[in-house]
C-alpha atoms as a PDB file:
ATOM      1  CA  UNK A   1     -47.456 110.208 -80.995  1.00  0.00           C
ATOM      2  CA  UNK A   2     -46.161 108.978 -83.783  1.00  0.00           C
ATOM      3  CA  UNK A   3     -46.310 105.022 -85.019  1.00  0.00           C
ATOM      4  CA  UNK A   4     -42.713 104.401 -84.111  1.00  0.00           C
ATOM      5  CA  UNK A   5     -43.003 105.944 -80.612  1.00  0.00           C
ATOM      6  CA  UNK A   6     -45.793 103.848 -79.907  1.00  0.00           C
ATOM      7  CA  UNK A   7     -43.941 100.307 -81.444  1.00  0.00           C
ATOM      8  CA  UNK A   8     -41.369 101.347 -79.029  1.00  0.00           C
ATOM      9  CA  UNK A   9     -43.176 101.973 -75.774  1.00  0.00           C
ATOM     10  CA  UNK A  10     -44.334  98.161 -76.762  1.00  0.00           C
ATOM     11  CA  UNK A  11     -40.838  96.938 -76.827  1.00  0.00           C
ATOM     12  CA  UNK A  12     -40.033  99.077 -73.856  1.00  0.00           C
ATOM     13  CA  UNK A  13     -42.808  97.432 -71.626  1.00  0.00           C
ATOM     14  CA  UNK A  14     -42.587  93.914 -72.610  1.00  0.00           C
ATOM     15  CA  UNK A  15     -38.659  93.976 -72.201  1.00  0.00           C
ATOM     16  CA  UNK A  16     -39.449  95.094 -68.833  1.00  0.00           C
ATOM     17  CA  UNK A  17     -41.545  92.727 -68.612  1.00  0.00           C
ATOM     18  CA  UNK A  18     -39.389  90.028 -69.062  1.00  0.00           C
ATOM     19  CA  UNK A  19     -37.239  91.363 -67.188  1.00  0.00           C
ATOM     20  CA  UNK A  20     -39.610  90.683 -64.389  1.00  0.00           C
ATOM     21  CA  UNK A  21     -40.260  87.254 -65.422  1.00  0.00           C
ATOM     22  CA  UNK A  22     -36.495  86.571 -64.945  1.00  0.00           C
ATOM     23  CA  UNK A  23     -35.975  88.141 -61.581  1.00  0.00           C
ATOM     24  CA  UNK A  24     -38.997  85.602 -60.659  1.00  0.00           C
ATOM     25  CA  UNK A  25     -37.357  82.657 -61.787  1.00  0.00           C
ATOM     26  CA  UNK A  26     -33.929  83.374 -60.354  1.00  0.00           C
ATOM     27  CA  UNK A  27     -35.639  83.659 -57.050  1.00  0.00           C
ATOM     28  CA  UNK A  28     -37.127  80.039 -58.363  1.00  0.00           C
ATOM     29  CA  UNK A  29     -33.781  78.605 -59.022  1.00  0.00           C
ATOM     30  CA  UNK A  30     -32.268  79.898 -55.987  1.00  0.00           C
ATOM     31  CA  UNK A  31     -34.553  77.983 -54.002  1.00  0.00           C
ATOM     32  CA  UNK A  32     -34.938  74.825 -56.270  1.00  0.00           C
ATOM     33  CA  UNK A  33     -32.448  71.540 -55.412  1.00  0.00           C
ATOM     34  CA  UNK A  34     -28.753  71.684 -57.099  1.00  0.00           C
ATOM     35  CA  UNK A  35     -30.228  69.647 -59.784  1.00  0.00           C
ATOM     36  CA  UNK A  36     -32.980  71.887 -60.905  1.00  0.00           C
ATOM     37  CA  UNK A  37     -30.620  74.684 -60.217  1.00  0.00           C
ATOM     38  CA  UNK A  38     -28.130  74.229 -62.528  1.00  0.00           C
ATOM     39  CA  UNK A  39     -30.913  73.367 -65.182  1.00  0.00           C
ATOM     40  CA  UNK A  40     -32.747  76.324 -64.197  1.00  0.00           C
ATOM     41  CA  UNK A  41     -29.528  79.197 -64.193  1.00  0.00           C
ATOM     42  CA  UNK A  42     -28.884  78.001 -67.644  1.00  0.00           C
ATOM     43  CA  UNK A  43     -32.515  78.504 -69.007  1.00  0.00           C
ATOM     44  CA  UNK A  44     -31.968  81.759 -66.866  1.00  0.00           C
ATOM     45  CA  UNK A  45     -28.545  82.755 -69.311  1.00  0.00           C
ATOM     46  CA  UNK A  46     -30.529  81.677 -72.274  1.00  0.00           C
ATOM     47  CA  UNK A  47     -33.523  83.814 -71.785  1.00  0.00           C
ATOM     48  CA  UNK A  48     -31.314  87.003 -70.343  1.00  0.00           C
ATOM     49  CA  UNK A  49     -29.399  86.782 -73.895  1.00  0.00           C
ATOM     50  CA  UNK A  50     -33.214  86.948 -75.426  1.00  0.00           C
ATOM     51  CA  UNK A  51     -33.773  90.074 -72.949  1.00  0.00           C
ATOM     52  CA  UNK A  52     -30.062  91.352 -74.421  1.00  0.00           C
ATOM     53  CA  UNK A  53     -31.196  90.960 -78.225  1.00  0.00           C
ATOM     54  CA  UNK A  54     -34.560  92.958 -77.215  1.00  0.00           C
ATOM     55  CA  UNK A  55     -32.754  95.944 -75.843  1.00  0.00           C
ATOM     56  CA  UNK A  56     -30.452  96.024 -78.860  1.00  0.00           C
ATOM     57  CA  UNK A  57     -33.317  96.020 -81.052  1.00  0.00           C
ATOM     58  CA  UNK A  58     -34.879  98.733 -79.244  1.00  0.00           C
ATOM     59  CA  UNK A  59     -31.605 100.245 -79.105  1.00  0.00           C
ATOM     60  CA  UNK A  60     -31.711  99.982 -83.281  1.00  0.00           C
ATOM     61  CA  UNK A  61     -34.966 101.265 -83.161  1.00  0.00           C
ATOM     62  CA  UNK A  62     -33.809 104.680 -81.156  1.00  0.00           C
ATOM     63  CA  UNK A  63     -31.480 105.319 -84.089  1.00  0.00           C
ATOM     64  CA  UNK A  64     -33.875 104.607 -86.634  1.00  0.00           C
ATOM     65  CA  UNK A  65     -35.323 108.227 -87.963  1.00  0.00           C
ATOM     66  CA  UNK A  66     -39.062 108.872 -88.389  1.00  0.00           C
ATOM     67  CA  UNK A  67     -38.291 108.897 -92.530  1.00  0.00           C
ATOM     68  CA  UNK A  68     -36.666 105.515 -92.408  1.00  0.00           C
ATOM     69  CA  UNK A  69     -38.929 103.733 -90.258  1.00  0.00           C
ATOM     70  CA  UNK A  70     -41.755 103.164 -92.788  1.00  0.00           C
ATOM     71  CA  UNK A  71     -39.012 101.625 -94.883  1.00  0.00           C
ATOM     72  CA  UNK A  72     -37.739  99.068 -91.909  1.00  0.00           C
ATOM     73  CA  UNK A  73     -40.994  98.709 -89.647  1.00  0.00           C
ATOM     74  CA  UNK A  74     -41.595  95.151 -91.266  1.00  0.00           C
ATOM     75  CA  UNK A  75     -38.335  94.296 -90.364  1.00  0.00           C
ATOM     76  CA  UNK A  76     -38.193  95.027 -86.682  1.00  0.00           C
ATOM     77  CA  UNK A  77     -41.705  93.779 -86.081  1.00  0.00           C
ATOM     78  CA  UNK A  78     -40.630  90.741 -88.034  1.00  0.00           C
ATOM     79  CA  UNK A  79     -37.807  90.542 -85.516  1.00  0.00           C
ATOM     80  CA  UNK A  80     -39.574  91.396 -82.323  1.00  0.00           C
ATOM     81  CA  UNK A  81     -41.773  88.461 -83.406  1.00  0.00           C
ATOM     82  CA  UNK A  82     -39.494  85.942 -83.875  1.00  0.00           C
ATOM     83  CA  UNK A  83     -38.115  87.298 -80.276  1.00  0.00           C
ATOM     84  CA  UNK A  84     -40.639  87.421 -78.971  1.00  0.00           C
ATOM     85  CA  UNK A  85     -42.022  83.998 -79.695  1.00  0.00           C
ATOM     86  CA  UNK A  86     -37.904  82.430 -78.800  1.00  0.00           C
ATOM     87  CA  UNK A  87     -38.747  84.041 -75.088  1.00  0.00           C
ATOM     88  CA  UNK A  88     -42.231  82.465 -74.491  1.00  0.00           C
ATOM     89  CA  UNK A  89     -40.755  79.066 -75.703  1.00  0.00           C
ATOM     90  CA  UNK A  90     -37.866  78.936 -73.465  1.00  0.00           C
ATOM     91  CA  UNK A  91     -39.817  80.511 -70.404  1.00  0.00           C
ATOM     92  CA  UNK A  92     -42.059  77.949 -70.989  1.00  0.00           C
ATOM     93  CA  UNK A  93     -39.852  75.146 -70.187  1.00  0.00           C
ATOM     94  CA  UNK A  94     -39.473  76.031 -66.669  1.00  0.00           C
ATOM     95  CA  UNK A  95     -43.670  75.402 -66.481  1.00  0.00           C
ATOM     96  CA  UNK A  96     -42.646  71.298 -67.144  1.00  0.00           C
END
């Protein structure tokens, strides 16, 4: 398997992931008071657009040949990084 089918199949699973994570915390917000609610659905929005950035990386990724990829790897890992780390900070706010 080659390096960018594996960098993939780690975007793949922890989008899923996340996606997870979300479909937990609406099920939190819908039972949280209107208060928390509405402070909860728009964490929600802002970490579904984070979820929406991932897939079009990964969708980036797809059309990226196996020539090119040694040439742009630092770049998408860069990215998925800086993603990834956006996520975990705004998931974390619904911990407090």
């Amino acid at each position: 398997m080659s390096e960018k089918e594996l960098f993939r199949q780690k975007m793949q699973a922890k989008l899923d992931e996340w996606k997870a994570d979300l479909d937990k915390l609406r099920a939190r917000a819908s039972a949280a008071g209107a208060d928390a609610k509405l402070e909860l659905n728009e964490q929600i929005h802002r970490l579904e657009a984070k979820v929406k950035e991932g897939e079009k990386k990964l969708a980036e990724l797809a059309d990226t040949s196996e020539d090119a990829w040694g040439s742009v790897k630092h770049g998408f890992e860069s990215a998925w990084e800086a993603l990834k780390t956006s996520f975990k900070e705004a998931a974390d706010k619904f911990k407090k």
